[in-house]
PDB file of N, CA and C in Angstrom:
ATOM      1  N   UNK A   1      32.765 -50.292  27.509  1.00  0.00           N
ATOM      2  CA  UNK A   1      31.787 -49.331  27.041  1.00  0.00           C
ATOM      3  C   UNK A   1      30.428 -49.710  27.623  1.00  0.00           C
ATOM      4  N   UNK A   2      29.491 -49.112  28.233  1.00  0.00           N
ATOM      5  CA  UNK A   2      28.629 -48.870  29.059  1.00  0.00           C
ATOM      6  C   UNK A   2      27.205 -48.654  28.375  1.00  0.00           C
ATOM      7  N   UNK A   3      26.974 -48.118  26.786  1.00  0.00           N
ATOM      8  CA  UNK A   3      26.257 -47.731  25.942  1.00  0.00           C
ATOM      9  C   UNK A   3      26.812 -48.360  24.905  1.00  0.00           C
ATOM     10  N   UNK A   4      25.207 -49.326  24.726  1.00  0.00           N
ATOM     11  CA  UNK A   4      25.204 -50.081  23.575  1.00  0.00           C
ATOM     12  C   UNK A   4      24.790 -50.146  22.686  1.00  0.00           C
ATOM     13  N   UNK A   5      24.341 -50.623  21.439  1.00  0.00           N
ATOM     14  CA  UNK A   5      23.713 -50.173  20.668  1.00  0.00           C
ATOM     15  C   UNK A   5      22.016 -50.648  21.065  1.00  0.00           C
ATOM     16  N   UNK A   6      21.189 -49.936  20.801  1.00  0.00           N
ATOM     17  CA  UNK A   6      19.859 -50.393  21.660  1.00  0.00           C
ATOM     18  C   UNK A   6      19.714 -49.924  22.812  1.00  0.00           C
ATOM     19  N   UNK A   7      20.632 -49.180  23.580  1.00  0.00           N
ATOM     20  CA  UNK A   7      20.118 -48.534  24.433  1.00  0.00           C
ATOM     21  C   UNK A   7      19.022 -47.075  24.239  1.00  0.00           C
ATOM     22  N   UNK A   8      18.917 -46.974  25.231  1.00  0.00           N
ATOM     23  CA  UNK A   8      18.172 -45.650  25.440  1.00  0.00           C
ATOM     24  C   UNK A   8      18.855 -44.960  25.797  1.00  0.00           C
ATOM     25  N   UNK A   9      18.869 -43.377  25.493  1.00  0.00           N
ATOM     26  CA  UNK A   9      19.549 -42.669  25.739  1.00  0.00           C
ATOM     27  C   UNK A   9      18.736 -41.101  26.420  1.00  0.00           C
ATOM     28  N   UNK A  10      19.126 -40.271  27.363  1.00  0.00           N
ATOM     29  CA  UNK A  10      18.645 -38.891  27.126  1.00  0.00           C
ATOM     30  C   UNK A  10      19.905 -37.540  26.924  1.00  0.00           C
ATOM     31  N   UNK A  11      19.706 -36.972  26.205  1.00  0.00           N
ATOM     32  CA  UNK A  11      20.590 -35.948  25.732  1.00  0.00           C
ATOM     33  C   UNK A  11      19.808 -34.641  25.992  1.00  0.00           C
ATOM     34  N   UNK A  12      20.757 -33.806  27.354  1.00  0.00           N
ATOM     35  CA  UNK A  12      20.078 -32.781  27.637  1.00  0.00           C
ATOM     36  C   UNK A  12      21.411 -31.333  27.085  1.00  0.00           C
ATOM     37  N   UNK A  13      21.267 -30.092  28.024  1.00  0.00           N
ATOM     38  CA  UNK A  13      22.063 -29.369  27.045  1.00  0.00           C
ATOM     39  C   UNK A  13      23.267 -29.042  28.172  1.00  0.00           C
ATOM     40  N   UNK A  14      24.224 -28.035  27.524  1.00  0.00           N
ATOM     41  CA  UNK A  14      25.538 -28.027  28.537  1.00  0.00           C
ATOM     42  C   UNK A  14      25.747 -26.935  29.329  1.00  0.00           C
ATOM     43  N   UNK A  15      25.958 -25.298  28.608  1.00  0.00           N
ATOM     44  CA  UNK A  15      26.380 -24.555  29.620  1.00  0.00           C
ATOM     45  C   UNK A  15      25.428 -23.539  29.461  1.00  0.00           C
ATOM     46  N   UNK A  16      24.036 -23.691  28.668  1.00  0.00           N
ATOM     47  CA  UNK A  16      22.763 -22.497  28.669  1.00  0.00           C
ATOM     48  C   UNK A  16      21.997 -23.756  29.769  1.00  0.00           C
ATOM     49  N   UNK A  17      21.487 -22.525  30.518  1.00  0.00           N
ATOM     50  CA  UNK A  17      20.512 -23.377  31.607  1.00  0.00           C
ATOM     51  C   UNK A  17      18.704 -23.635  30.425  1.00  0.00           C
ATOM     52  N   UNK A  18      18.786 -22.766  29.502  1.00  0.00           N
ATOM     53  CA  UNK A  18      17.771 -22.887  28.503  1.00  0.00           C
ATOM     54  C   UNK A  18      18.011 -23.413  26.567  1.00  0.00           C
ATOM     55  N   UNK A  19      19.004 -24.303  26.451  1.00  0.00           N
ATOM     56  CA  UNK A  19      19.539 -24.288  25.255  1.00  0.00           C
ATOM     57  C   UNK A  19      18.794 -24.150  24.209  1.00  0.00           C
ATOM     58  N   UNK A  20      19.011 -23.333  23.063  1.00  0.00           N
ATOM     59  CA  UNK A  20      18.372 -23.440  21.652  1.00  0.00           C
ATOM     60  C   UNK A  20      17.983 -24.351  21.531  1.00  0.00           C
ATOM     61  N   UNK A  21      18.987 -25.496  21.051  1.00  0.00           N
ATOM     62  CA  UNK A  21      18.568 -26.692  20.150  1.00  0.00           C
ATOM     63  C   UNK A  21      17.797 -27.627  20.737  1.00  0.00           C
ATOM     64  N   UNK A  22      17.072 -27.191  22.397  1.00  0.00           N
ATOM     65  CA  UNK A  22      16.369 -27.926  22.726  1.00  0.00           C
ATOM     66  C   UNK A  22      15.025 -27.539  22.627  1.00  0.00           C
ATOM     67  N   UNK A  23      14.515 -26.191  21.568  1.00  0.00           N
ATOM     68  CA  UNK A  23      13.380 -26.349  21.754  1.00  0.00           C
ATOM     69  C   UNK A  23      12.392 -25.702  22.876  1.00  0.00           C
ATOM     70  N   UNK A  24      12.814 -25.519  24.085  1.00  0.00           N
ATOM     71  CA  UNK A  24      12.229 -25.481  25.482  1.00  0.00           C
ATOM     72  C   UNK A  24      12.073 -27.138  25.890  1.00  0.00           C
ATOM     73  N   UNK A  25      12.125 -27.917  25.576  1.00  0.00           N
ATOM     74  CA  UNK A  25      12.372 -29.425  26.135  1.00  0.00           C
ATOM     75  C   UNK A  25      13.419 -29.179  27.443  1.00  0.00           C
ATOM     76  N   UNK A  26      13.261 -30.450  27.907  1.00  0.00           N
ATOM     77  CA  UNK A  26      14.934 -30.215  29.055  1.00  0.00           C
ATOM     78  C   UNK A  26      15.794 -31.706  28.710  1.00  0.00           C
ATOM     79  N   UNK A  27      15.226 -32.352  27.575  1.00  0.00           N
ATOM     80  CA  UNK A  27      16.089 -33.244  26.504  1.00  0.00           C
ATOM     81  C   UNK A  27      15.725 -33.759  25.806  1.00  0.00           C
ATOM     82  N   UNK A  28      16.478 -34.505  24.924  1.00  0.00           N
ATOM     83  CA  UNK A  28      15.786 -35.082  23.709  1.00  0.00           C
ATOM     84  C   UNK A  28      15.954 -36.517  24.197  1.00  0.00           C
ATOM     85  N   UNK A  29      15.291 -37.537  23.632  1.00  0.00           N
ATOM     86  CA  UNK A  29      15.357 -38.977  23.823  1.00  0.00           C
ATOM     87  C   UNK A  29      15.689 -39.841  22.446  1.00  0.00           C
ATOM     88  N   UNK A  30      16.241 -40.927  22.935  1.00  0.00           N
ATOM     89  CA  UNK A  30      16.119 -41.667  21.705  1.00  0.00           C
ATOM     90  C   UNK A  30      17.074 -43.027  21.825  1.00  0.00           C
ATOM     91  N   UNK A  31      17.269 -43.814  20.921  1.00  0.00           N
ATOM     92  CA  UNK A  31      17.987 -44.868  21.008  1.00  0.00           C
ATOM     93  C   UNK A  31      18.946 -45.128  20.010  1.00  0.00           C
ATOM     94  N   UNK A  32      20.266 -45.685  21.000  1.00  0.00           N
ATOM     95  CA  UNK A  32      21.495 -46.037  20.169  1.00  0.00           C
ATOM     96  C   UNK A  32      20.956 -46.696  18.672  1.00  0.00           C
ATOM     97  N   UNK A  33      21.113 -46.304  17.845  1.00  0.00           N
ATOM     98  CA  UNK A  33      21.055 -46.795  16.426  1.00  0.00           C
ATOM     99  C   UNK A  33      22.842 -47.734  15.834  1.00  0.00           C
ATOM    100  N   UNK A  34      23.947 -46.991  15.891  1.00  0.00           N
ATOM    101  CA  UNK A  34      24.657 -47.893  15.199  1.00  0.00           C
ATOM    102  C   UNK A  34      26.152 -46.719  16.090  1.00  0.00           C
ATOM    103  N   UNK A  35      27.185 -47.332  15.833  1.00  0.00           N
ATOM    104  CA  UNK A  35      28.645 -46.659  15.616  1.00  0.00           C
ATOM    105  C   UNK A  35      29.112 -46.264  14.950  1.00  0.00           C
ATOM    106  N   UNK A  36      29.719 -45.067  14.488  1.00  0.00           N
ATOM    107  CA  UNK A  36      30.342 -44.831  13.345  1.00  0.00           C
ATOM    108  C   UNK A  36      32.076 -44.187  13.183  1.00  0.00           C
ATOM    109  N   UNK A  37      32.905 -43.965  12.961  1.00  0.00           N
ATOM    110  CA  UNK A  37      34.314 -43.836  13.742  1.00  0.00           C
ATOM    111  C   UNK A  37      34.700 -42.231  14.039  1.00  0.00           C
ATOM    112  N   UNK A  38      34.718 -41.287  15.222  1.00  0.00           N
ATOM    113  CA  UNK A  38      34.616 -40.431  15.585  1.00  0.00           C
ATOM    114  C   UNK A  38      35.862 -39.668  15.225  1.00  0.00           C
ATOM    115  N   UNK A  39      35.703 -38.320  15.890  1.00  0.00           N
ATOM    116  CA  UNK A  39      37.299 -37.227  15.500  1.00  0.00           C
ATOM    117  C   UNK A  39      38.036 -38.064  16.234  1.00  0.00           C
ATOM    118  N   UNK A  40      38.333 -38.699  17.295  1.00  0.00           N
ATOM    119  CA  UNK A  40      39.451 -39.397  18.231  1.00  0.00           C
ATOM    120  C   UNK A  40      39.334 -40.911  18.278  1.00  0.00           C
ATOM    121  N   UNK A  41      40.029 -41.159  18.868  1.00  0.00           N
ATOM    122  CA  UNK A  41      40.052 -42.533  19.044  1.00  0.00           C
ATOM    123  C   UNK A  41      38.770 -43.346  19.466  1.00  0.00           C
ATOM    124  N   UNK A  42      37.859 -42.321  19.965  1.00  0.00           N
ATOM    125  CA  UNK A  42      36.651 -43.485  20.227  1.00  0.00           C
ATOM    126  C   UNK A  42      35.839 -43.066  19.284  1.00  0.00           C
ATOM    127  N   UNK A  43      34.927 -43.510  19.037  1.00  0.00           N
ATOM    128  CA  UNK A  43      33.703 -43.949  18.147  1.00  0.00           C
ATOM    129  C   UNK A  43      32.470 -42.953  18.215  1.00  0.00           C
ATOM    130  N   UNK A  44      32.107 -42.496  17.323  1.00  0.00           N
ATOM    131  CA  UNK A  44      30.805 -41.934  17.914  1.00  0.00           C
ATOM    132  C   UNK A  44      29.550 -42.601  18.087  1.00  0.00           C
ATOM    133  N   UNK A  45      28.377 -41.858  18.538  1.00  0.00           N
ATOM    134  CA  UNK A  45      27.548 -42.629  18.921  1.00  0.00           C
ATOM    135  C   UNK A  45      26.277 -42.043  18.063  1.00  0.00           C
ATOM    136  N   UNK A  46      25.282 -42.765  17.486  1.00  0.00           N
ATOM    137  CA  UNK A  46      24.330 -42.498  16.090  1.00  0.00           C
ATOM    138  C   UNK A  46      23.001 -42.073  16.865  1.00  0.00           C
ATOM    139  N   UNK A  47      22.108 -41.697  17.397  1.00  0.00           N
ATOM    140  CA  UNK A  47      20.988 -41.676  18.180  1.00  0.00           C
ATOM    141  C   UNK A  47      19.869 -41.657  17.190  1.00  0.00           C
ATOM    142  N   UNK A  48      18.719 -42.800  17.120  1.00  0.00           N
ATOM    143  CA  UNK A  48      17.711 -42.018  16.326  1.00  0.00           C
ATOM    144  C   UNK A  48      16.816 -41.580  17.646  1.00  0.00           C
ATOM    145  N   UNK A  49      16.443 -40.440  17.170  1.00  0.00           N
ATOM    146  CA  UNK A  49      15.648 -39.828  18.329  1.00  0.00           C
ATOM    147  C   UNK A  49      14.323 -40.371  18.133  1.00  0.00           C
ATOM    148  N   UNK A  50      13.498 -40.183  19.098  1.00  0.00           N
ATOM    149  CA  UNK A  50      11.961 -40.542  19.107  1.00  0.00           C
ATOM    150  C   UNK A  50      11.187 -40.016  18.432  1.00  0.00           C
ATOM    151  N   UNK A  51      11.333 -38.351  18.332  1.00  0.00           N
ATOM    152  CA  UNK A  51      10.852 -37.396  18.061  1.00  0.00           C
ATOM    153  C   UNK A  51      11.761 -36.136  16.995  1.00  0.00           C
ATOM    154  N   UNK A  52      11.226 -35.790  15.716  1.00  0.00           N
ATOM    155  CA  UNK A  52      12.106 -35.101  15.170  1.00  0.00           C
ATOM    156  C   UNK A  52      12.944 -33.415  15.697  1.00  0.00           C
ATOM    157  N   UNK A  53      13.509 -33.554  15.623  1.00  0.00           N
ATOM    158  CA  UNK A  53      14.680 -32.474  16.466  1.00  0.00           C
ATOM    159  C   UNK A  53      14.524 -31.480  15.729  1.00  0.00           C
ATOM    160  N   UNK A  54      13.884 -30.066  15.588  1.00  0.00           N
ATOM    161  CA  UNK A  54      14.449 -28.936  15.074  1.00  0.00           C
ATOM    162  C   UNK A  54      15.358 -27.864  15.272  1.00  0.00           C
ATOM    163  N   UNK A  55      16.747 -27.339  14.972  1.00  0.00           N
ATOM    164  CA  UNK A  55      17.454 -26.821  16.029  1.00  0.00           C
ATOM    165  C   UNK A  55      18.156 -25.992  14.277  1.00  0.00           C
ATOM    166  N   UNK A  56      19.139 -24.631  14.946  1.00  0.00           N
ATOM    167  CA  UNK A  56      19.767 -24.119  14.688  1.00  0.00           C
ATOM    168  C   UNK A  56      21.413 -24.305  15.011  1.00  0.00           C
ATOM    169  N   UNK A  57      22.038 -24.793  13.906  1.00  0.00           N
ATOM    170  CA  UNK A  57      23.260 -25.108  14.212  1.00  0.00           C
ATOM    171  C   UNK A  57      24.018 -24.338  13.166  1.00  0.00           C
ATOM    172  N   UNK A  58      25.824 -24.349  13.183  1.00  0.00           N
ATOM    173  CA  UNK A  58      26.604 -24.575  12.473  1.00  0.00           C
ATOM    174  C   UNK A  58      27.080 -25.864  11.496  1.00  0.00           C
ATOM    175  N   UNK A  59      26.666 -25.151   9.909  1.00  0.00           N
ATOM    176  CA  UNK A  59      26.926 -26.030   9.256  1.00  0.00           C
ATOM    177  C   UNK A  59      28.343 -25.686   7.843  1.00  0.00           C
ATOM    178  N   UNK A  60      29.345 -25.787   8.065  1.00  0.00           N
ATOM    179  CA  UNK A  60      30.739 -25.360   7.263  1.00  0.00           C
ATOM    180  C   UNK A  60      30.485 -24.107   7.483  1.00  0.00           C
ATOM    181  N   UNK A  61      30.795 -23.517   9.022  1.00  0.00           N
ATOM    182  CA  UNK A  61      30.562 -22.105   9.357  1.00  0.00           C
ATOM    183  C   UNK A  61      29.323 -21.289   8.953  1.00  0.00           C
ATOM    184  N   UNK A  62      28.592 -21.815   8.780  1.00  0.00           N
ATOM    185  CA  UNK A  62      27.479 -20.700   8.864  1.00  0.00           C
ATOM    186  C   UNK A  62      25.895 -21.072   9.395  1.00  0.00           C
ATOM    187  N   UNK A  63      25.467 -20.095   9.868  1.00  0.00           N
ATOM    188  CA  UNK A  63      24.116 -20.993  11.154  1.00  0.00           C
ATOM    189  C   UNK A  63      22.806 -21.311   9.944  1.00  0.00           C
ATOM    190  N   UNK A  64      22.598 -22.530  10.283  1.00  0.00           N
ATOM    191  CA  UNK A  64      21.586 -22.724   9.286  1.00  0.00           C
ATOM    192  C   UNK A  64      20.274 -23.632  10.554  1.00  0.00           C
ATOM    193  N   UNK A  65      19.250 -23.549  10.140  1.00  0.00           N
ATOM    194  CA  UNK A  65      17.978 -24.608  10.359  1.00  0.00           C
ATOM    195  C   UNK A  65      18.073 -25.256  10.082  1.00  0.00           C
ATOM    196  N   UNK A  66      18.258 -26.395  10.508  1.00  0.00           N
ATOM    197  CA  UNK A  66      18.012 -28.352  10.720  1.00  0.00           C
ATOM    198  C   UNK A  66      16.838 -29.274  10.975  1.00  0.00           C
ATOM    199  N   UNK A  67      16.497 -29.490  10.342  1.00  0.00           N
ATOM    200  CA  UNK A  67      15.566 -30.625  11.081  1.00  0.00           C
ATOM    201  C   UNK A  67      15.814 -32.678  10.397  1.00  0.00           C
ATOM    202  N   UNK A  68      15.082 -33.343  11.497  1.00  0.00           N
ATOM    203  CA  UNK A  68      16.044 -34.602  11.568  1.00  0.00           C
ATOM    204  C   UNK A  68      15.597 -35.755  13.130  1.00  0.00           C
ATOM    205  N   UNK A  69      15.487 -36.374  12.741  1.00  0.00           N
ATOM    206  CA  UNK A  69      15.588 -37.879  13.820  1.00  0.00           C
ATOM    207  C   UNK A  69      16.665 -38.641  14.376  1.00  0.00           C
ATOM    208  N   UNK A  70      17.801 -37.744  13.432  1.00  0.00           N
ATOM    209  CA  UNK A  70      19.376 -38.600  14.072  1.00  0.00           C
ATOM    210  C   UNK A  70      20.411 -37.439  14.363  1.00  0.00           C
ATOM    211  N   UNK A  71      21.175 -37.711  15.425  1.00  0.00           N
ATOM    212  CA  UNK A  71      21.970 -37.027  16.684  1.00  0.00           C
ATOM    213  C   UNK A  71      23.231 -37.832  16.470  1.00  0.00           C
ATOM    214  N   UNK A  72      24.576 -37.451  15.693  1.00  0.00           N
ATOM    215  CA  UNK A  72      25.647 -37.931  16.592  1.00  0.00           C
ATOM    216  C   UNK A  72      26.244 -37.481  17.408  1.00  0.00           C
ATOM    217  N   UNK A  73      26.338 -38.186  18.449  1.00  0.00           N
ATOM    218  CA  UNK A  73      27.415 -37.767  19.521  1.00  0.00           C
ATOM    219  C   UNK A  73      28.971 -38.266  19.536  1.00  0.00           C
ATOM    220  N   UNK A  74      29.682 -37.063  19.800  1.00  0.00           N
ATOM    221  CA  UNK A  74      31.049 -37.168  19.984  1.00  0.00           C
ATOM    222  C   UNK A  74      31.702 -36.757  21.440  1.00  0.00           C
ATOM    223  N   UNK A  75      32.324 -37.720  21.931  1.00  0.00           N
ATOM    224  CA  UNK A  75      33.180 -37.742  23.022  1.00  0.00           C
ATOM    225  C   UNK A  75      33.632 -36.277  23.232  1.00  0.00           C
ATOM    226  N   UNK A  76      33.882 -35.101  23.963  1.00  0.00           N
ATOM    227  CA  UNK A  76      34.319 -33.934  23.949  1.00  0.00           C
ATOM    228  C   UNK A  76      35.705 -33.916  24.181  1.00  0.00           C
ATOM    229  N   UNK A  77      35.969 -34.895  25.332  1.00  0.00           N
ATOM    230  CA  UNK A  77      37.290 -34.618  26.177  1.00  0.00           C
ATOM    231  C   UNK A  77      38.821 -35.664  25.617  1.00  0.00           C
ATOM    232  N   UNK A  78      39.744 -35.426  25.235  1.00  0.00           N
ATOM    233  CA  UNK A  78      40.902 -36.474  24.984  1.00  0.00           C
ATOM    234  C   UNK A  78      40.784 -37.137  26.354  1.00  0.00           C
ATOM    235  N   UNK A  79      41.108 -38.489  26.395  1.00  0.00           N
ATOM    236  CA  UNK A  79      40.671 -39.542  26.863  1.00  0.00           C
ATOM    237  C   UNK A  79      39.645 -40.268  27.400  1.00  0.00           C
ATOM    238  N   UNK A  80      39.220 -39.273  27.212  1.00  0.00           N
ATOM    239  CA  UNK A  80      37.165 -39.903  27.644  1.00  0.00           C
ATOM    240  C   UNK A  80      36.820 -40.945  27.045  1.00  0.00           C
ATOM    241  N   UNK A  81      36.227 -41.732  27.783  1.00  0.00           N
ATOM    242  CA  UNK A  81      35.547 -43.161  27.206  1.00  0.00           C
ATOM    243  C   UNK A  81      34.191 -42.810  27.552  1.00  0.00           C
ATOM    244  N   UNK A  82      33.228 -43.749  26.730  1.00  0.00           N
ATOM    245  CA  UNK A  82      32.221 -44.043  26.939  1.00  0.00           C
ATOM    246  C   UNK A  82      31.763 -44.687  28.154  1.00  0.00           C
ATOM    247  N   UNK A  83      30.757 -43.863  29.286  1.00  0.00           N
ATOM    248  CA  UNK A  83      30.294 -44.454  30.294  1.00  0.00           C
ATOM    249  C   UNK A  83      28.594 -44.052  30.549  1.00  0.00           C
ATOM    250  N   UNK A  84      28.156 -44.560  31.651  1.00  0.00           N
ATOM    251  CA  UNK A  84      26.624 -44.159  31.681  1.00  0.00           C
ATOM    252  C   UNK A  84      26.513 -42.661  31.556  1.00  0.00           C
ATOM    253  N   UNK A  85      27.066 -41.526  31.659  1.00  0.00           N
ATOM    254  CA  UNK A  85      26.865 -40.154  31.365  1.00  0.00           C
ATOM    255  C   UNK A  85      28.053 -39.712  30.972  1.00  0.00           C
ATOM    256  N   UNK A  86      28.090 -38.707  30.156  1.00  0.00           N
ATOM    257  CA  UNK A  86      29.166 -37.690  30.017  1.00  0.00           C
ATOM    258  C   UNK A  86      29.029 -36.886  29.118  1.00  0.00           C
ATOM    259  N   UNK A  87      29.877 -35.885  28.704  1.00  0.00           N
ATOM    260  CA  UNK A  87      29.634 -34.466  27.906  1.00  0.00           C
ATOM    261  C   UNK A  87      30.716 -35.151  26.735  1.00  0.00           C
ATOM    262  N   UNK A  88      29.106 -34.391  25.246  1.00  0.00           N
ATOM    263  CA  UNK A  88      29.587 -34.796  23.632  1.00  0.00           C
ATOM    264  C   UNK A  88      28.978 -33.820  23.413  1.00  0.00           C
ATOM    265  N   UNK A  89      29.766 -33.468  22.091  1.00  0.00           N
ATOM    266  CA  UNK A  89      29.522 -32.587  21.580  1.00  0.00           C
ATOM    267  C   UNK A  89      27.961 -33.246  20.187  1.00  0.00           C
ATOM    268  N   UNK A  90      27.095 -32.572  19.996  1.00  0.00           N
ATOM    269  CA  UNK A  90      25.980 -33.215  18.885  1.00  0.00           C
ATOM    270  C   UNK A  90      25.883 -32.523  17.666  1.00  0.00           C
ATOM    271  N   UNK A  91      26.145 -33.309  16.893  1.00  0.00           N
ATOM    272  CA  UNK A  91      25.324 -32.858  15.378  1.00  0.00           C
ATOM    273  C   UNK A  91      24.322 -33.587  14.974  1.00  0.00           C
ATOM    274  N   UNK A  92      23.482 -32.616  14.243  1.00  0.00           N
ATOM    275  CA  UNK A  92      21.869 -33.018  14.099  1.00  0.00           C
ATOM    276  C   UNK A  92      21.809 -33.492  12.498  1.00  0.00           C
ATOM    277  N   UNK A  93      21.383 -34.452  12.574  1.00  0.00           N
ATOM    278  CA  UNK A  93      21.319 -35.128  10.723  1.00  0.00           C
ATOM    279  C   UNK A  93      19.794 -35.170  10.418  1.00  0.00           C
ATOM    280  N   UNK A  94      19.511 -34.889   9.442  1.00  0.00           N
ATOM    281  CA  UNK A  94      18.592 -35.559   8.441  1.00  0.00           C
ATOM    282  C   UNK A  94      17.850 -36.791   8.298  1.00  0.00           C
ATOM    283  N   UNK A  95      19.200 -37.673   8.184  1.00  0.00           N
ATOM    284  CA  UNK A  95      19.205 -39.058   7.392  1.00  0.00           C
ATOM    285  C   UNK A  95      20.214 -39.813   8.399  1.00  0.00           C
ATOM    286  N   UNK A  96      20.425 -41.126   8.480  1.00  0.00           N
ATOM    287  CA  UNK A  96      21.380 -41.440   9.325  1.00  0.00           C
ATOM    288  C   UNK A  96      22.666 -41.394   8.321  1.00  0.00           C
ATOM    289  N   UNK A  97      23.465 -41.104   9.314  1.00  0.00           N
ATOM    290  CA  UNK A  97      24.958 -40.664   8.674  1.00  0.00           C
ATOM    291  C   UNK A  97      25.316 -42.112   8.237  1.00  0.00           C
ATOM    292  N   UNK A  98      26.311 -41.656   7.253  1.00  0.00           N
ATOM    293  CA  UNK A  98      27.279 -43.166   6.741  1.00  0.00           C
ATOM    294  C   UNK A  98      28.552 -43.508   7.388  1.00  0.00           C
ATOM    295  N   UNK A  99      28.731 -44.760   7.735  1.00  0.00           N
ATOM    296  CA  UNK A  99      29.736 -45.179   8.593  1.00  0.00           C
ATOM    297  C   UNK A  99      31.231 -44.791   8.116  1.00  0.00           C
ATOM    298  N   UNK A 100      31.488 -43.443   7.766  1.00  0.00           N
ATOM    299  CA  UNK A 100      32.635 -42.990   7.933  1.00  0.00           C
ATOM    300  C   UNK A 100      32.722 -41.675   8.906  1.00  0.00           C
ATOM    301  N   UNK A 101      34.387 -41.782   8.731  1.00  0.00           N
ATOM    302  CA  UNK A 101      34.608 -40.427   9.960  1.00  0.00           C
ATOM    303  C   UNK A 101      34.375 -39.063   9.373  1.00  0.00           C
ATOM    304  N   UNK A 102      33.748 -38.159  10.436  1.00  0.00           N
ATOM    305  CA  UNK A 102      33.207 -36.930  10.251  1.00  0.00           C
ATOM    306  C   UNK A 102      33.885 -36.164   8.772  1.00  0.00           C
ATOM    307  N   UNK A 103      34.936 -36.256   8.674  1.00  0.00           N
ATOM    308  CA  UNK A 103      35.718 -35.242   7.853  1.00  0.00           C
ATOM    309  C   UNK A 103      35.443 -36.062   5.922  1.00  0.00           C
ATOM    310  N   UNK A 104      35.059 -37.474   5.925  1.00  0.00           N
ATOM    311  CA  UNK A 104      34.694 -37.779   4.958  1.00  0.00           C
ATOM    312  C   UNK A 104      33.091 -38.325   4.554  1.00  0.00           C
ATOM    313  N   UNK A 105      32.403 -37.738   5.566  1.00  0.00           N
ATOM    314  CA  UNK A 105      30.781 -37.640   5.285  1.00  0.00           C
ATOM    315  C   UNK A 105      30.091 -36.884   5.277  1.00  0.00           C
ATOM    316  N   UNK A 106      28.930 -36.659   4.362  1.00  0.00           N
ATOM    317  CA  UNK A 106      27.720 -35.521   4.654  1.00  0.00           C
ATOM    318  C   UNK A 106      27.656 -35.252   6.364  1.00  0.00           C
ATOM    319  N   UNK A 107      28.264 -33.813   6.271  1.00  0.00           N
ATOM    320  CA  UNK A 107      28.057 -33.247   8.132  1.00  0.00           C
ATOM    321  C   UNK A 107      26.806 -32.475   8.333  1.00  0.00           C
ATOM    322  N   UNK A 108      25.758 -32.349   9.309  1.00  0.00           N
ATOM    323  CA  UNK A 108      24.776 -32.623   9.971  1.00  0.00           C
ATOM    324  C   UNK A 108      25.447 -31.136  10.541  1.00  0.00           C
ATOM    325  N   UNK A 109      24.421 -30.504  11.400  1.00  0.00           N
ATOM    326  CA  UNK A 109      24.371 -28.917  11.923  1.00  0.00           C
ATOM    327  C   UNK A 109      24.750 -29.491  13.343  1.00  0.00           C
ATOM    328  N   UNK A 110      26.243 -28.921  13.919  1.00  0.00           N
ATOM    329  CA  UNK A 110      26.684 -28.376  14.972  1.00  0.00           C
ATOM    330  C   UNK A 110      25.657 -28.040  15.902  1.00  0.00           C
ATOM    331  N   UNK A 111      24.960 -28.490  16.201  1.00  0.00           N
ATOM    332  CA  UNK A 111      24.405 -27.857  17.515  1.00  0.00           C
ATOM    333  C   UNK A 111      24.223 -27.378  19.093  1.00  0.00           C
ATOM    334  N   UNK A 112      25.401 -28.414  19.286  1.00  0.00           N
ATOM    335  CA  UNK A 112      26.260 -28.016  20.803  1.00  0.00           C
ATOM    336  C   UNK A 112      27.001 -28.953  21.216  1.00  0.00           C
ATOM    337  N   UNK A 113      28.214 -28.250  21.778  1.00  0.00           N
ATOM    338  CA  UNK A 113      29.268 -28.386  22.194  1.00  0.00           C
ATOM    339  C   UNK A 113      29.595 -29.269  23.671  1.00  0.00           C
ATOM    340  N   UNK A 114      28.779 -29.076  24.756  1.00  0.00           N
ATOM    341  CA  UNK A 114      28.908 -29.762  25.958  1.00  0.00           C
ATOM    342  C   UNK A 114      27.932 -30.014  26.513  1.00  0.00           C
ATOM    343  N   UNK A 115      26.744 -30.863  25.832  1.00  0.00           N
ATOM    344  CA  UNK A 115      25.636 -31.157  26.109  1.00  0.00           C
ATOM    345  C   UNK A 115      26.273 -32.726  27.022  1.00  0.00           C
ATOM    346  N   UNK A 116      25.160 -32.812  27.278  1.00  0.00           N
ATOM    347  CA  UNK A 116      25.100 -34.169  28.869  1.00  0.00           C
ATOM    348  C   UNK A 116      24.464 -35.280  28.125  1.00  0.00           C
ATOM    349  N   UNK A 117      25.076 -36.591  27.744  1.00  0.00           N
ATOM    350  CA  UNK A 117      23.963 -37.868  27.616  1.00  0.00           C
ATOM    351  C   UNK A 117      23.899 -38.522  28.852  1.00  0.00           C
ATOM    352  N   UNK A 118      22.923 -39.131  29.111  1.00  0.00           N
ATOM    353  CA  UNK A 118      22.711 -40.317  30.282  1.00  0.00           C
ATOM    354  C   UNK A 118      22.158 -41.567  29.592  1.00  0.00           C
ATOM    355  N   UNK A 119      22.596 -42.908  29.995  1.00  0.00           N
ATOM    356  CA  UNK A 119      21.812 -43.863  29.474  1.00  0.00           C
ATOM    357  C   UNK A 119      20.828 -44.325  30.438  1.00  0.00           C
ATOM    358  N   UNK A 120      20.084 -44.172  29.828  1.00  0.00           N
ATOM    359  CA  UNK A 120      18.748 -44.520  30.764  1.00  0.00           C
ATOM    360  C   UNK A 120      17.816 -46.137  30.446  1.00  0.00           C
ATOM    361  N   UNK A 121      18.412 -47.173  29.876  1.00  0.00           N
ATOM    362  CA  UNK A 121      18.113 -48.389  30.613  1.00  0.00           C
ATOM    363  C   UNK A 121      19.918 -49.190  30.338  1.00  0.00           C
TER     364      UNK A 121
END
């Protein structure tokens, strides 16, 4: 794994050349905060962002307003590992999430599906 905790990270968006949840930004920044155990076999990844995130997501099907300093990212693809870039899907939290898997914790607004991280140190 390539992204550690303490890294830096940038999270830009996937298949809008202008995405919502970015605001007009062309990404959000921030740093690995912690692991927590993802939909698949790998792990997700906790981001507190630098800057608070306001975005429109899906939250138990229905689009709601979010706002928040923490981003998890989830692996998109079956067998994808964690490397210096690749496409996760993000949900936008509040509060930092609790170290369980998605389906047994307070869930955070859906906000996109095939957004791009890069680690940037």
């Amino acid at each position: 794994m390539t992204v550690k905790s303490g890294s830096r990270v940038a999270v830009s968006g996937g298949y809008d050349f202008e995405p919502e949840w970015l605001g007009g930004a062309q990404a959000v920044t921030g740093r690995v905060a912690k692991w927590i155990p993802g939909q698949n076999s790998q792990p997700a990844c906790v981001v507190l962002l630098d800057f608070p995130l306001i975005a429109i997501g899906d939250v138990r099907g229905r689009r709601e307003r979010r706002e928040g300093r923490y981003i998890v990212l989830g692996l998109r693809y079956q067998g994808q590992e964690w490397e210096t870039s690749g496409t996760v899907h993000v949900e936008l939290l509040a509060s930092e999430p609790t170290d369980l898997p998605w389906s047994e914790r307070e869930q955070g607004a859906w906000v996109e599906s095939h957004a791009t991280y890069t680690v940037l140190d």
